[in-house]
PDB file of N, CA and C in Angstrom:
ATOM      1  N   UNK A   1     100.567 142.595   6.119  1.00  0.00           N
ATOM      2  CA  UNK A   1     101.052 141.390   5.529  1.00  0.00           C
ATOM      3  C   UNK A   1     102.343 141.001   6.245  1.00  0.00           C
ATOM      4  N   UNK A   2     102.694 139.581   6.832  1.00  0.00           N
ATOM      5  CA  UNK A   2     103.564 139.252   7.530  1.00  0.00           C
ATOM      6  C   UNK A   2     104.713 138.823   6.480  1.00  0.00           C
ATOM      7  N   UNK A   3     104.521 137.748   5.778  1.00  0.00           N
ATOM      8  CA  UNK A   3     105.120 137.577   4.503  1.00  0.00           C
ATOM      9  C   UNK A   3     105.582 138.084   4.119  1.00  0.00           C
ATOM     10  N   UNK A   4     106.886 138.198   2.838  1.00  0.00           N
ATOM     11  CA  UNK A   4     107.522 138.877   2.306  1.00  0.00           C
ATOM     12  C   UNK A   4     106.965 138.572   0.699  1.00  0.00           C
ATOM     13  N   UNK A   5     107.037 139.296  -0.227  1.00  0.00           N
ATOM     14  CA  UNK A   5     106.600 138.847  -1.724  1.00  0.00           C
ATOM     15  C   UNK A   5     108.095 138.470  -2.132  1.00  0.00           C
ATOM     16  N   UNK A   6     108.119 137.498  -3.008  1.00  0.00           N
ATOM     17  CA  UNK A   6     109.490 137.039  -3.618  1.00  0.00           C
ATOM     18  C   UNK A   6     110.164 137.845  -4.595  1.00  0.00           C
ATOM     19  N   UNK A   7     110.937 138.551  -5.047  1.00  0.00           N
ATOM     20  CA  UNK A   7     111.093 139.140  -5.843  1.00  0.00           C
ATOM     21  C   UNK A   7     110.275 139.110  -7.746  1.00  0.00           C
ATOM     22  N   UNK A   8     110.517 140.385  -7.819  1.00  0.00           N
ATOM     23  CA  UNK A   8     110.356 140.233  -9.449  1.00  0.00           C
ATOM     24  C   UNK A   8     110.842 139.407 -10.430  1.00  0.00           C
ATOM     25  N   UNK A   9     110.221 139.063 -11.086  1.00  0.00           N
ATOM     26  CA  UNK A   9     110.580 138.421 -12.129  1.00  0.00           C
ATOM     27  C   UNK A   9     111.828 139.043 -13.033  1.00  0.00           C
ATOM     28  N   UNK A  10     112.764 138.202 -13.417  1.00  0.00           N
ATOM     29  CA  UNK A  10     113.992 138.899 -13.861  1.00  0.00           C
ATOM     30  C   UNK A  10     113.663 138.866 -15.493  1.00  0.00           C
ATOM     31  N   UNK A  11     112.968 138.391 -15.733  1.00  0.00           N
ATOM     32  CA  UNK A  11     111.750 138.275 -17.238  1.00  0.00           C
ATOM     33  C   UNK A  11     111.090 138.987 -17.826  1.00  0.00           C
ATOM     34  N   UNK A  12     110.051 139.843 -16.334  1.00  0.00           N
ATOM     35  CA  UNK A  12     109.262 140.753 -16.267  1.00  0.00           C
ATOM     36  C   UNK A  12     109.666 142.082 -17.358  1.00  0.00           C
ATOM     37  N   UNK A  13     109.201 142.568 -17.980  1.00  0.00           N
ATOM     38  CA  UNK A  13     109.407 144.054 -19.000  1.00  0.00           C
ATOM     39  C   UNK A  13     108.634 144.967 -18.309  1.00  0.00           C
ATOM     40  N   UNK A  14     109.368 146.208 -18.249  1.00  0.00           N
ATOM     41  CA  UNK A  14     108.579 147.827 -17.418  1.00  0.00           C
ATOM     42  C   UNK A  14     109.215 148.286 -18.338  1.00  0.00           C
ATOM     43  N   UNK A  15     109.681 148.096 -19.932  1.00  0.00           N
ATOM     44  CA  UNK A  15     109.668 149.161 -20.399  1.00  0.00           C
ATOM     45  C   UNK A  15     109.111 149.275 -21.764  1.00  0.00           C
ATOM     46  N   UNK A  16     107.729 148.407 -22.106  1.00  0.00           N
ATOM     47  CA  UNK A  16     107.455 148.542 -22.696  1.00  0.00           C
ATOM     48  C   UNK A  16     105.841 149.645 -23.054  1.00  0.00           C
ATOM     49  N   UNK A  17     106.058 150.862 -23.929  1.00  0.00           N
ATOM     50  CA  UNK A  17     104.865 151.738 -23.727  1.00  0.00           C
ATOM     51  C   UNK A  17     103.926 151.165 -24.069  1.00  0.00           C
ATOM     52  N   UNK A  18     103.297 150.136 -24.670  1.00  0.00           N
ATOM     53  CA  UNK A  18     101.992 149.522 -25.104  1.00  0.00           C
ATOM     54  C   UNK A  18     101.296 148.792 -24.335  1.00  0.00           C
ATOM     55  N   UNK A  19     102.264 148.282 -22.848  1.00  0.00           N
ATOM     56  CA  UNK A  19     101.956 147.572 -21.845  1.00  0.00           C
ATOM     57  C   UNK A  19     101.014 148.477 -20.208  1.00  0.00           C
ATOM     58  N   UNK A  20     100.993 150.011 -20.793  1.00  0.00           N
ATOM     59  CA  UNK A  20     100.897 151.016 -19.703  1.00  0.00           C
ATOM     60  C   UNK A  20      99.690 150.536 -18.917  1.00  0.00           C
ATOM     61  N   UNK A  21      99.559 150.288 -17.723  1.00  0.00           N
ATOM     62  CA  UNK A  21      98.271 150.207 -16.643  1.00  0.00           C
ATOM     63  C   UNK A  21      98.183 151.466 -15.973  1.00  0.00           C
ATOM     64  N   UNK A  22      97.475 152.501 -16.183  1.00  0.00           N
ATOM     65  CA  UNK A  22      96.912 153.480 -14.656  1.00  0.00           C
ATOM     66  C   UNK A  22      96.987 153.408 -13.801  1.00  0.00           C
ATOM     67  N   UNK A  23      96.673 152.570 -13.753  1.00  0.00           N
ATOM     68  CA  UNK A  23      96.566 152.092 -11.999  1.00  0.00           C
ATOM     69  C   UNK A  23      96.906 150.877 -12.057  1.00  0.00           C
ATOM     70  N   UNK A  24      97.074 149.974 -10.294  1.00  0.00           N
ATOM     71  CA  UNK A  24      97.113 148.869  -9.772  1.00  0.00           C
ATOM     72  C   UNK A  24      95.671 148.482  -9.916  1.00  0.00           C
ATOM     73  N   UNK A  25      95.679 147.047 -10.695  1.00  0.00           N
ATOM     74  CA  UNK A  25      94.587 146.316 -11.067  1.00  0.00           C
ATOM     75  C   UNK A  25      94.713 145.019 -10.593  1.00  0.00           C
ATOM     76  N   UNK A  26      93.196 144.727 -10.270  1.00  0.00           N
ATOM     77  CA  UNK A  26      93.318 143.215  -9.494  1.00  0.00           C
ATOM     78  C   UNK A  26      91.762 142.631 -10.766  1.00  0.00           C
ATOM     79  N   UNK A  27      92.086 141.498 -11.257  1.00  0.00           N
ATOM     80  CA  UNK A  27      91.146 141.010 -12.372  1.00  0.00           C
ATOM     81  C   UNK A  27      90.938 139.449 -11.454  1.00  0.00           C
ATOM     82  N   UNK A  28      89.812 139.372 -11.096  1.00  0.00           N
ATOM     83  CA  UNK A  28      89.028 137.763 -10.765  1.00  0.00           C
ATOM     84  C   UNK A  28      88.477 137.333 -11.778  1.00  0.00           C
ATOM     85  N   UNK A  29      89.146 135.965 -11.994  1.00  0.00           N
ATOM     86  CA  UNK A  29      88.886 135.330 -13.244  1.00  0.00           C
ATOM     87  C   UNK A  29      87.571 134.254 -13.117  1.00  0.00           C
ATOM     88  N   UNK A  30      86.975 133.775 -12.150  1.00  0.00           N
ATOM     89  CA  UNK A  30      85.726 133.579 -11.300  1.00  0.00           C
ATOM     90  C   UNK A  30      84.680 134.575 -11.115  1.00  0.00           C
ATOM     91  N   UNK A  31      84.651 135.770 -11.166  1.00  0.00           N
ATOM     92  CA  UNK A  31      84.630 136.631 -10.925  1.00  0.00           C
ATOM     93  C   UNK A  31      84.192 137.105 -10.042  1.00  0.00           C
ATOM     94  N   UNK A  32      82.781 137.062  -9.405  1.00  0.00           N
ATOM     95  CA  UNK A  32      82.695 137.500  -7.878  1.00  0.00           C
ATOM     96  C   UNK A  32      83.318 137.316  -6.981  1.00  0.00           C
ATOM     97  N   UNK A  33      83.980 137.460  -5.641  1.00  0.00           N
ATOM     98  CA  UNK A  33      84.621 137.487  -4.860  1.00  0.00           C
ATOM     99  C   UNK A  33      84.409 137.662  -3.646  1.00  0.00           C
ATOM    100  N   UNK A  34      85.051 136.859  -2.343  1.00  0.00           N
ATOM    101  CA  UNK A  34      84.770 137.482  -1.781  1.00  0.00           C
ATOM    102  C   UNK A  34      85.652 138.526  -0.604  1.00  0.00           C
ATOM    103  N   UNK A  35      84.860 139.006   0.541  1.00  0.00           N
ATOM    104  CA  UNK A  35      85.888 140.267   0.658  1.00  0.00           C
ATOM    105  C   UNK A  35      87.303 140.137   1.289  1.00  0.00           C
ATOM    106  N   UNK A  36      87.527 138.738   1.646  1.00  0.00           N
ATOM    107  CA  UNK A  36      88.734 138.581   2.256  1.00  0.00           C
ATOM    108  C   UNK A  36      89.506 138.682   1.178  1.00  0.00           C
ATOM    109  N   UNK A  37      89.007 137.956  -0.292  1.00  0.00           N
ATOM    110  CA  UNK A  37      90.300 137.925  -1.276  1.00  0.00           C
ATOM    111  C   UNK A  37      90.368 139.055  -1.808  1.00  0.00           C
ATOM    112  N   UNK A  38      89.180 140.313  -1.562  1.00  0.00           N
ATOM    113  CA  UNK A  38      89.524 141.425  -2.140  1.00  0.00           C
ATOM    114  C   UNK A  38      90.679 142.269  -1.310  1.00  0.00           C
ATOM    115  N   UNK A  39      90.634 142.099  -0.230  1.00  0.00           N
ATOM    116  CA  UNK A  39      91.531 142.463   1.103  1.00  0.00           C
ATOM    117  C   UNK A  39      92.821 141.984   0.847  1.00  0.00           C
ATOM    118  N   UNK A  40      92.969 140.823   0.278  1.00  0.00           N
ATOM    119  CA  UNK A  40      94.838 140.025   0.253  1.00  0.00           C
ATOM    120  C   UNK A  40      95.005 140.639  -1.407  1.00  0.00           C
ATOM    121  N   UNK A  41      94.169 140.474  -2.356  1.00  0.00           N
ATOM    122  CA  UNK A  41      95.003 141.203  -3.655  1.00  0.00           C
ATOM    123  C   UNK A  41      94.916 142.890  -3.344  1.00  0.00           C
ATOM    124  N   UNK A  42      93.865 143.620  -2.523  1.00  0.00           N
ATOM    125  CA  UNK A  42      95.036 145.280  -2.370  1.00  0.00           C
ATOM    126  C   UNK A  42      96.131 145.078  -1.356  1.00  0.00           C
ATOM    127  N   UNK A  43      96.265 144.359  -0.894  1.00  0.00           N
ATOM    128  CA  UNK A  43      97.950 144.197  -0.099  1.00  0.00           C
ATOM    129  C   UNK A  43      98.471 143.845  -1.089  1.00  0.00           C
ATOM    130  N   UNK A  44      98.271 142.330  -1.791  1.00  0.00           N
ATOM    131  CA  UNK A  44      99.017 142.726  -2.691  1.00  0.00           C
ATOM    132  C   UNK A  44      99.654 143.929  -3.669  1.00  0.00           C
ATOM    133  N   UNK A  45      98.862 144.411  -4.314  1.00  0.00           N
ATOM    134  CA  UNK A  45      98.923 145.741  -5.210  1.00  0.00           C
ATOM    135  C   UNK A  45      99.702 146.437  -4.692  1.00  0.00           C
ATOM    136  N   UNK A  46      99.571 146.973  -3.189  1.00  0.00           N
ATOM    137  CA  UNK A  46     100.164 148.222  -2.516  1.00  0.00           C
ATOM    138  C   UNK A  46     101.291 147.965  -2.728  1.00  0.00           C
ATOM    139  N   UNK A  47     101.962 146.770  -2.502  1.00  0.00           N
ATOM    140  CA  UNK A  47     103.436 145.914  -1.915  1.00  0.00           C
ATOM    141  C   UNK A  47     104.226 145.855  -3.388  1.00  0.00           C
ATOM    142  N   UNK A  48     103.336 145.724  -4.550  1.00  0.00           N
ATOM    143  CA  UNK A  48     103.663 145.611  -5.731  1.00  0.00           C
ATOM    144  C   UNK A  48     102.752 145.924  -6.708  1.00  0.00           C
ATOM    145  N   UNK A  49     102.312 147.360  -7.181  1.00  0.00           N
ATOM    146  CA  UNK A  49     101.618 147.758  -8.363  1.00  0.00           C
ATOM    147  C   UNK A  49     101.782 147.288  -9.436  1.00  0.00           C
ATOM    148  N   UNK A  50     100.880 147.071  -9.793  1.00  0.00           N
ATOM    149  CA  UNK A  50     100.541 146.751 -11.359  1.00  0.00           C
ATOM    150  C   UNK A  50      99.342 145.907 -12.236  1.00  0.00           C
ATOM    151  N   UNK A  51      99.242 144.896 -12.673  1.00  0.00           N
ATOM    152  CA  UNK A  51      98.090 143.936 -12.980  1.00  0.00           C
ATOM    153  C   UNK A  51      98.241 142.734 -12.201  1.00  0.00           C
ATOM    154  N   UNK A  52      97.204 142.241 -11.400  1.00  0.00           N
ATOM    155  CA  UNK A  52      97.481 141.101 -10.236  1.00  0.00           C
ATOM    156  C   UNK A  52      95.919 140.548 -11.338  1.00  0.00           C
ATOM    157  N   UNK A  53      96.256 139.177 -11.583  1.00  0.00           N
ATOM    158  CA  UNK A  53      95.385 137.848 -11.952  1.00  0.00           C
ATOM    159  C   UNK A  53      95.341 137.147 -11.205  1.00  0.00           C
ATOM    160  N   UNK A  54      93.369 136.888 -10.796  1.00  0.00           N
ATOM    161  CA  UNK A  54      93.392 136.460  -9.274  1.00  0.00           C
ATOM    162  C   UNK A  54      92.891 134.532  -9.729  1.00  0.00           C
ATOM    163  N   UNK A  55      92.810 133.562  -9.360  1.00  0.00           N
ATOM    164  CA  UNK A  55      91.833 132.676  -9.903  1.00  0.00           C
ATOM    165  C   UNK A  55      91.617 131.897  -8.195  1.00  0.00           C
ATOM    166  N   UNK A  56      90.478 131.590  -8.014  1.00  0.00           N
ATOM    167  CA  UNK A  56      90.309 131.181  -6.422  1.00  0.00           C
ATOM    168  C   UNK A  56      89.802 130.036  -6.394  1.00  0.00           C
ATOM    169  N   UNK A  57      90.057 128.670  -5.960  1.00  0.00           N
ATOM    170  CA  UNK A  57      89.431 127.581  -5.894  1.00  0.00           C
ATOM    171  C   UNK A  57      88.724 127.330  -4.889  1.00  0.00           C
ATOM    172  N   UNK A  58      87.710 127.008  -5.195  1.00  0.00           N
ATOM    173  CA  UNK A  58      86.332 127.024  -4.521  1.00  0.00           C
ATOM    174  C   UNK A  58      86.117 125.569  -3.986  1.00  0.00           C
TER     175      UNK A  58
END
């Protein structure tokens, strides 16, 4: 990724326990996909773990 991601949200909460994710999650709200956008949301993820909401206009 050449880009930089903009910082966090100064809004954002990490300390709430009811909010816990396992893992880095990527949710398509379209839902099939295809593999390029599966390719740019795990860069995303890596760069910044957590829940990524994808929506793709077609």
């Amino acid at each position: 990724m050449r880009g930089k991601l903009p910082p966090p949200d100064p809004f954002e909460s990490f300390d709430d326990p009811r909010l816990v994710i396992p893992a880095p999650t990527s949710v398509f709200l379209k839902g099939c996909t295809t593999p390029d956008a599966e390719r740019v949301a795990r860069a995303i993820l890596a760069a910044r773990p957590g829940l990524l909401l994808i929506c793709v206009a077609d």
